[in-house]
N, C-alpha and C. Protein backbone atom coordinates (compact mmCIF):
# COMPACT_ATOMS: atom_id res chain seq x y z
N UNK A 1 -36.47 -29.88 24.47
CA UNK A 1 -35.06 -30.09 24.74
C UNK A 1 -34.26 -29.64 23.51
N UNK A 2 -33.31 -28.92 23.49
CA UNK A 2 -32.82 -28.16 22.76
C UNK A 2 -31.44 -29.42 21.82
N UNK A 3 -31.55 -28.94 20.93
CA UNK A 3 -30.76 -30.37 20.15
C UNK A 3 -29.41 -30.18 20.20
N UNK A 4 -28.24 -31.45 21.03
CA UNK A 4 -27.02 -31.42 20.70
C UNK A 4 -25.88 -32.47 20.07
N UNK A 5 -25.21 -32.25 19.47
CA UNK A 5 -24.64 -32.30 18.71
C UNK A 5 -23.13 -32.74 19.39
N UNK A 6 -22.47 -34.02 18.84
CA UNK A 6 -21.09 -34.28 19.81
C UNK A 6 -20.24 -33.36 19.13
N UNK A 7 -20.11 -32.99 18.02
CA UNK A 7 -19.46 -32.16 17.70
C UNK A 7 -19.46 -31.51 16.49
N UNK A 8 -19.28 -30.03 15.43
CA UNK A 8 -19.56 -29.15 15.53
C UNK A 8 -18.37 -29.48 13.75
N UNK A 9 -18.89 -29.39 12.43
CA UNK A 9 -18.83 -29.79 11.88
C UNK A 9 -18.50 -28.27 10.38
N UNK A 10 -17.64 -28.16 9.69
CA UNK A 10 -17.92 -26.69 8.63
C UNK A 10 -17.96 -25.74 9.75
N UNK A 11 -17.83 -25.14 11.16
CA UNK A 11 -18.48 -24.22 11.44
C UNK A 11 -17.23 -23.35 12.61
N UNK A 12 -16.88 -22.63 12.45
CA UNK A 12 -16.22 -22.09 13.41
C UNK A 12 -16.80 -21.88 14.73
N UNK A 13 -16.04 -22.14 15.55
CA UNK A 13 -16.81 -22.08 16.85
C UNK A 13 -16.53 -20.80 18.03
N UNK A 14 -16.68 -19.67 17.63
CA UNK A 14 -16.38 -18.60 18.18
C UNK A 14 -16.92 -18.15 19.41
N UNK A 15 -16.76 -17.36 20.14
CA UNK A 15 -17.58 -16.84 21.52
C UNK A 15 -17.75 -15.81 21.07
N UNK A 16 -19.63 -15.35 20.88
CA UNK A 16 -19.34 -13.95 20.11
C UNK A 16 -21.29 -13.53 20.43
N UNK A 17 -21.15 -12.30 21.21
CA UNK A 17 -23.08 -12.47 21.65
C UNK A 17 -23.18 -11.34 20.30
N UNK A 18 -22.52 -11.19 19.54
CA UNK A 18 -22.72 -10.05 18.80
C UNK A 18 -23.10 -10.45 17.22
N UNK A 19 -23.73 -10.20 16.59
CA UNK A 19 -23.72 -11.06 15.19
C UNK A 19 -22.88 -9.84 14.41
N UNK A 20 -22.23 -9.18 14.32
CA UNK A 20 -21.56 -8.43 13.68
C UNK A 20 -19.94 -8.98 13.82
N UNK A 21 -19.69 -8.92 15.18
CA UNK A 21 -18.82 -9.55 15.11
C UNK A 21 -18.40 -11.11 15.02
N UNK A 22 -19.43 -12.06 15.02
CA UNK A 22 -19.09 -13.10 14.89
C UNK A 22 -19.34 -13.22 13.52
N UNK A 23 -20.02 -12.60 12.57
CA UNK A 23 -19.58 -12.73 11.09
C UNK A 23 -18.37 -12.13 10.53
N UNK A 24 -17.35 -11.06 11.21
CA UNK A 24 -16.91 -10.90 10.97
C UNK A 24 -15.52 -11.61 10.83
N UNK A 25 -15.76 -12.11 12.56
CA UNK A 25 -14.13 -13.62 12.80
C UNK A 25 -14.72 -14.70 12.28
N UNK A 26 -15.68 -14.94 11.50
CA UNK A 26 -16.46 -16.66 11.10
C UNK A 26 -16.07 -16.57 9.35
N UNK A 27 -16.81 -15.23 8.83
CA UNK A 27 -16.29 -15.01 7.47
C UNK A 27 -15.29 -13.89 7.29
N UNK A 28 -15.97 -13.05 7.23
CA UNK A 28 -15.55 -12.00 7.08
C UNK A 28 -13.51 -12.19 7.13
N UNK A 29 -12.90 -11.97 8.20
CA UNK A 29 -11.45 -12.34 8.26
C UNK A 29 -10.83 -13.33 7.41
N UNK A 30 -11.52 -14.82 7.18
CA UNK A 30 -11.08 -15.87 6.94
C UNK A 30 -10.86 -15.45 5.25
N UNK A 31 -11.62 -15.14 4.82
CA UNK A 31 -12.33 -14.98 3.33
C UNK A 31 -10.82 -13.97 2.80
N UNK A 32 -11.23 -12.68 3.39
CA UNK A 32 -9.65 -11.53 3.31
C UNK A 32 -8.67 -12.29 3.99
N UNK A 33 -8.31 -12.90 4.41
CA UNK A 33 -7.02 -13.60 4.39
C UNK A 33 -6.83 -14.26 3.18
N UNK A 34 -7.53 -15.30 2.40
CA UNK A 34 -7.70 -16.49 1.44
C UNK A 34 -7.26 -15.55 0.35
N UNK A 35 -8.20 -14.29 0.27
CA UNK A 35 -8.23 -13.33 -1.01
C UNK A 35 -6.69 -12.46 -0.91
N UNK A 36 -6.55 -12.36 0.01
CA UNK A 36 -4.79 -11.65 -0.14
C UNK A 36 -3.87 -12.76 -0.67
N UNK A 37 -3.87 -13.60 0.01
CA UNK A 37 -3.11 -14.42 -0.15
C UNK A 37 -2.71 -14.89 -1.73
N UNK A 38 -4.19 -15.60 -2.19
CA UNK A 38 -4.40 -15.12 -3.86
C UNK A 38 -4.01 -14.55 -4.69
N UNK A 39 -3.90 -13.54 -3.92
CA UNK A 39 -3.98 -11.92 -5.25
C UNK A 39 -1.97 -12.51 -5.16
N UNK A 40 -1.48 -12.45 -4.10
CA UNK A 40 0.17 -11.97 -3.62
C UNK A 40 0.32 -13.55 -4.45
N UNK A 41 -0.03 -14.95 -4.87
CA UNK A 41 -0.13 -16.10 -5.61
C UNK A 41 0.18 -15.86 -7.01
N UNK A 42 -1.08 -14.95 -7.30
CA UNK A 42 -1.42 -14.87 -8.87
C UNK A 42 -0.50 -13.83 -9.51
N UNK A 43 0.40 -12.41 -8.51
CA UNK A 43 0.53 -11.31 -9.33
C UNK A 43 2.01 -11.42 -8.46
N UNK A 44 2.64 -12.45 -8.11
CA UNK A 44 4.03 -12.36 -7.81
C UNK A 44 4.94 -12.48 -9.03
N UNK A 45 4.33 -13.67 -10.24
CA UNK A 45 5.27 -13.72 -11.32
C UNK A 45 5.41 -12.13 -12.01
N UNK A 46 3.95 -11.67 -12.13
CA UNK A 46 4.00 -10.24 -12.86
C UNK A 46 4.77 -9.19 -12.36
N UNK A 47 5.21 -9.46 -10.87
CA UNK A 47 5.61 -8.44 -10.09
C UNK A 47 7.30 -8.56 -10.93
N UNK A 48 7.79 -9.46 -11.02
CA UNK A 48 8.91 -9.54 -11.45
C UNK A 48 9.51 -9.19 -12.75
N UNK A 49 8.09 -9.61 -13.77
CA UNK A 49 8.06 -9.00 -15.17
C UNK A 49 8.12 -7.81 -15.26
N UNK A 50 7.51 -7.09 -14.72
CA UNK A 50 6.50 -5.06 -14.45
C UNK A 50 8.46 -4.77 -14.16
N UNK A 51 8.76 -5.53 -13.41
CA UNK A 51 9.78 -4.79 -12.41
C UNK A 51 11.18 -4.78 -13.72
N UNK A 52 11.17 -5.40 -14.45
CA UNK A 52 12.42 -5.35 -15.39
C UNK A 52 11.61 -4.47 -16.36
N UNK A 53 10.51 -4.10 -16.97
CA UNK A 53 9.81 -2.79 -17.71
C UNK A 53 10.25 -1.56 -17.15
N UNK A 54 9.87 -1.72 -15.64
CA UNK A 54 10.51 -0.49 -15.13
C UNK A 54 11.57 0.04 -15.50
N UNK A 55 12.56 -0.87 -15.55
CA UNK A 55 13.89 -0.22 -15.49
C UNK A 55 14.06 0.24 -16.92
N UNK A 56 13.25 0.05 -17.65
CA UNK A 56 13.34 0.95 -19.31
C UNK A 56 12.94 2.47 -19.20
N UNK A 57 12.16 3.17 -18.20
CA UNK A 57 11.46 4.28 -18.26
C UNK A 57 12.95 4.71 -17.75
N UNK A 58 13.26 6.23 -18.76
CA UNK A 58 13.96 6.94 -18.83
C UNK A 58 14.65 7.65 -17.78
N UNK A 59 13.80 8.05 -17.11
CA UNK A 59 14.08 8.91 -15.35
C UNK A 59 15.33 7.90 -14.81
N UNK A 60 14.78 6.57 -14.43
CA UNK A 60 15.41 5.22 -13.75
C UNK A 60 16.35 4.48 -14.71
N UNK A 61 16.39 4.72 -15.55
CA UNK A 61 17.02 4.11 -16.69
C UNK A 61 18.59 4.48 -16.37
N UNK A 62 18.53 5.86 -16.67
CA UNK A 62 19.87 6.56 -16.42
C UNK A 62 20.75 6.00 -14.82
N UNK A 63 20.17 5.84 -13.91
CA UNK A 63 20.69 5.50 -12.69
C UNK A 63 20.61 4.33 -12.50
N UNK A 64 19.94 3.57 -13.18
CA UNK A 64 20.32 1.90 -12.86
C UNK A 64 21.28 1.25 -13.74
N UNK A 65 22.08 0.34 -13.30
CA UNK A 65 22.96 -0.60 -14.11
C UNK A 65 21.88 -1.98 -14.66
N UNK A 66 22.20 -2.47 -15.79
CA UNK A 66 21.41 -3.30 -16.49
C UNK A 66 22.46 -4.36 -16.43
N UNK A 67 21.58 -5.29 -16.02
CA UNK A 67 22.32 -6.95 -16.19
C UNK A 67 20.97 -7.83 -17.33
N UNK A 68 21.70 -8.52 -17.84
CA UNK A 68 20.92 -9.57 -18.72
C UNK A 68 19.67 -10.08 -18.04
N UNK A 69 20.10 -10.64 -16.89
CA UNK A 69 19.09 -11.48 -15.62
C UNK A 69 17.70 -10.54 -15.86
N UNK A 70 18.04 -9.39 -16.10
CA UNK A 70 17.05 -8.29 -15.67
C UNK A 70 15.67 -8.11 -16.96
N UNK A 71 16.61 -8.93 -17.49
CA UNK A 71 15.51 -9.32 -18.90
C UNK A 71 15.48 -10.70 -20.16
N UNK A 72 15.97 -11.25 -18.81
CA UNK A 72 15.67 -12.76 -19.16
C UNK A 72 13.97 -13.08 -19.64
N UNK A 73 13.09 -12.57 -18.90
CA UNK A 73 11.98 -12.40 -19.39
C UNK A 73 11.33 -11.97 -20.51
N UNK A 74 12.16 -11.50 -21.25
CA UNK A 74 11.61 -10.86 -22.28
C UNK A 74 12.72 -11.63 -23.69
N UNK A 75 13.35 -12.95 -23.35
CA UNK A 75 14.48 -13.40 -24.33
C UNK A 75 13.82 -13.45 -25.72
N UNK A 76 12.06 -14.07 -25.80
CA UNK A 76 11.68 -14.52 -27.02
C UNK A 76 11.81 -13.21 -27.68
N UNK A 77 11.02 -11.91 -27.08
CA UNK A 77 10.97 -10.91 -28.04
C UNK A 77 12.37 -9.96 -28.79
N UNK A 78 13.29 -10.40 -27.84
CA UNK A 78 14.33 -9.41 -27.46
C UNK A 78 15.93 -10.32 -28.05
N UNK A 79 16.54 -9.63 -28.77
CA UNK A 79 17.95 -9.81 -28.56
C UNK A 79 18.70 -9.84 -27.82
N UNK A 80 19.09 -10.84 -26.84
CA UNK A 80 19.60 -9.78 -25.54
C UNK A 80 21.24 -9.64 -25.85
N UNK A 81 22.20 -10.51 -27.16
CA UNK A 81 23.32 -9.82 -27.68
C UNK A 81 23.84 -8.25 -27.72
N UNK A 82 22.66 -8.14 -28.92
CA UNK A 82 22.37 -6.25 -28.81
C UNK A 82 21.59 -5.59 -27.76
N UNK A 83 21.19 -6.14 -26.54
CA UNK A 83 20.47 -5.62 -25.63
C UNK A 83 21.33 -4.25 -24.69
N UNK A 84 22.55 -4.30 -24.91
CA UNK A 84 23.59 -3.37 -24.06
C UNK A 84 23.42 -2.01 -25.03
N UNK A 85 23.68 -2.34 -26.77
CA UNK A 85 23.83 -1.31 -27.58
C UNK A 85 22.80 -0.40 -27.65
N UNK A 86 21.46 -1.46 -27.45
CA UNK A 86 19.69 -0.71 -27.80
C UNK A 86 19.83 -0.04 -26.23
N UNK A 87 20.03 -0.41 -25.20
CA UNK A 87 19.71 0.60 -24.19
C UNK A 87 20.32 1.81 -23.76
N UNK A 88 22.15 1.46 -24.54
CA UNK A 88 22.91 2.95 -24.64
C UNK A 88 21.99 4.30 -25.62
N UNK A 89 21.26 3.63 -26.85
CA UNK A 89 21.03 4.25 -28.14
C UNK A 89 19.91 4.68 -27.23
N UNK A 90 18.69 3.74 -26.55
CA UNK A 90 17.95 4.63 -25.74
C UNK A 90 18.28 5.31 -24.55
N UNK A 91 19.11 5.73 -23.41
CA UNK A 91 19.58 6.46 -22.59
C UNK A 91 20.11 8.00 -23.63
N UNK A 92 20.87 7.76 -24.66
CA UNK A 92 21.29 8.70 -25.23
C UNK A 92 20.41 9.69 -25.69
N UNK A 93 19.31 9.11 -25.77
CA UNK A 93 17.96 9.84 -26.81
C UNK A 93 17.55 10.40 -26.00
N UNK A 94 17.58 10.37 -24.86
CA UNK A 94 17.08 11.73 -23.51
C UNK A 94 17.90 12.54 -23.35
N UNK A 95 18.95 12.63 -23.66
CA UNK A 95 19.74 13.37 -23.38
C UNK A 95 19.70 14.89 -23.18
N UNK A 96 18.78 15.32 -24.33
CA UNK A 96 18.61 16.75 -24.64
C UNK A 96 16.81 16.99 -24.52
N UNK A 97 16.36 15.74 -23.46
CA UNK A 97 15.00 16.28 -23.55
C UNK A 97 14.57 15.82 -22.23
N UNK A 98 13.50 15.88 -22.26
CA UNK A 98 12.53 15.99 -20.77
C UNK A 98 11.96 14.68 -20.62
N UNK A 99 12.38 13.97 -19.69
CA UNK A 99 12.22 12.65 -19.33
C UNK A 99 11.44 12.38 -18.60
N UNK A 100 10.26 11.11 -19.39
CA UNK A 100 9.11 11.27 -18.57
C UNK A 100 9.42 10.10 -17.25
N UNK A 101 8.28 10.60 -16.74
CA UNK A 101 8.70 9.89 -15.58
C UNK A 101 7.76 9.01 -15.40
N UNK A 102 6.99 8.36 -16.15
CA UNK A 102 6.23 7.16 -15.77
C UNK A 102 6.45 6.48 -17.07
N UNK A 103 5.50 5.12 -17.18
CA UNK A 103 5.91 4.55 -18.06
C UNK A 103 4.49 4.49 -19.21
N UNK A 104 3.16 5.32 -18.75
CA UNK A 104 2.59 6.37 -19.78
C UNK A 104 2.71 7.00 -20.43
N UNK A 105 3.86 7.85 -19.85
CA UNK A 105 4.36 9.06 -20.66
C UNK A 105 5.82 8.62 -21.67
N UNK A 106 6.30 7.75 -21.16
CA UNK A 106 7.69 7.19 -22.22
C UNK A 106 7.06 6.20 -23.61
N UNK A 107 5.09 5.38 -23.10
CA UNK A 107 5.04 5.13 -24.35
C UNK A 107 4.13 6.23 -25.34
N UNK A 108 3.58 7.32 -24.65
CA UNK A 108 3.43 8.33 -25.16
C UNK A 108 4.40 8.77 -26.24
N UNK A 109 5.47 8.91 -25.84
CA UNK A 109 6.88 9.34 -26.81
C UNK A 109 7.26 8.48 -27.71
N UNK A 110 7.28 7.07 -27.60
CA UNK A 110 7.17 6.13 -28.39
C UNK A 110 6.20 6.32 -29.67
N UNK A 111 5.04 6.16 -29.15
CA UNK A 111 3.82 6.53 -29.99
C UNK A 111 4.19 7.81 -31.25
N UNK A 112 5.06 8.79 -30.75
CA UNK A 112 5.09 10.19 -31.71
C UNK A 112 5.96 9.90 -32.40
N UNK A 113 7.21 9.12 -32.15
CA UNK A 113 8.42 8.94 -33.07
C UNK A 113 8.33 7.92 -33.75
């Protein structure tokens, strides 16, 4: 007599004659859901940090308007008084040259001067 059980305990209870696919809706799905979710948890604050760096690379620099807010993140390292004067003095410094367009190549230029 085959052993049962009133009810069904840790285990997803799927309809599935296939073992490929029932590992796939049992783990497989559950697991990549948990792990996205995670990643979009852990790298939302950074997303916001990265995103005010951006706006220093030269290309984007020139076409965006700068508000303080935009580097509130960075108050300990940064003046943000003189923060208007340092980003005119850097916009100006491209002026007569070739603006990189990532933010490899702008600390590349950094690096030489």
């Amino acid at each position: 007599m085959p052993r049962v059980s009133l009810r069904q305990k840790r285990r997803i209870n799927c309809s599935s004659s296939d073992p490929e696919e029932y590992f796939r809706i049992s783990i497989a799905v559950p697991f990549l859901d948990d792990f996205l979710s995670q990643m979009e948890l852990r790298f939302n604050y950074h997303k916001s940090t990265v995103s005010a760096l951006h706006k220093l690379i030269s290309s984007i620099c020139a076409s965006s308007d700068f508000e303080e807010d935009d580097f509130k993140v960075y108050a300990p390292f940064l003046d943000l008084t003189t923060l208007s004067s340092k980003l005119n003095l850097w916009m100006n410094q491209w002026q007569n040259k070739e603006e990189p367009s990532s933010a490899l190549e702008t600390l590349a230029f950094c690096r030489q001067s």
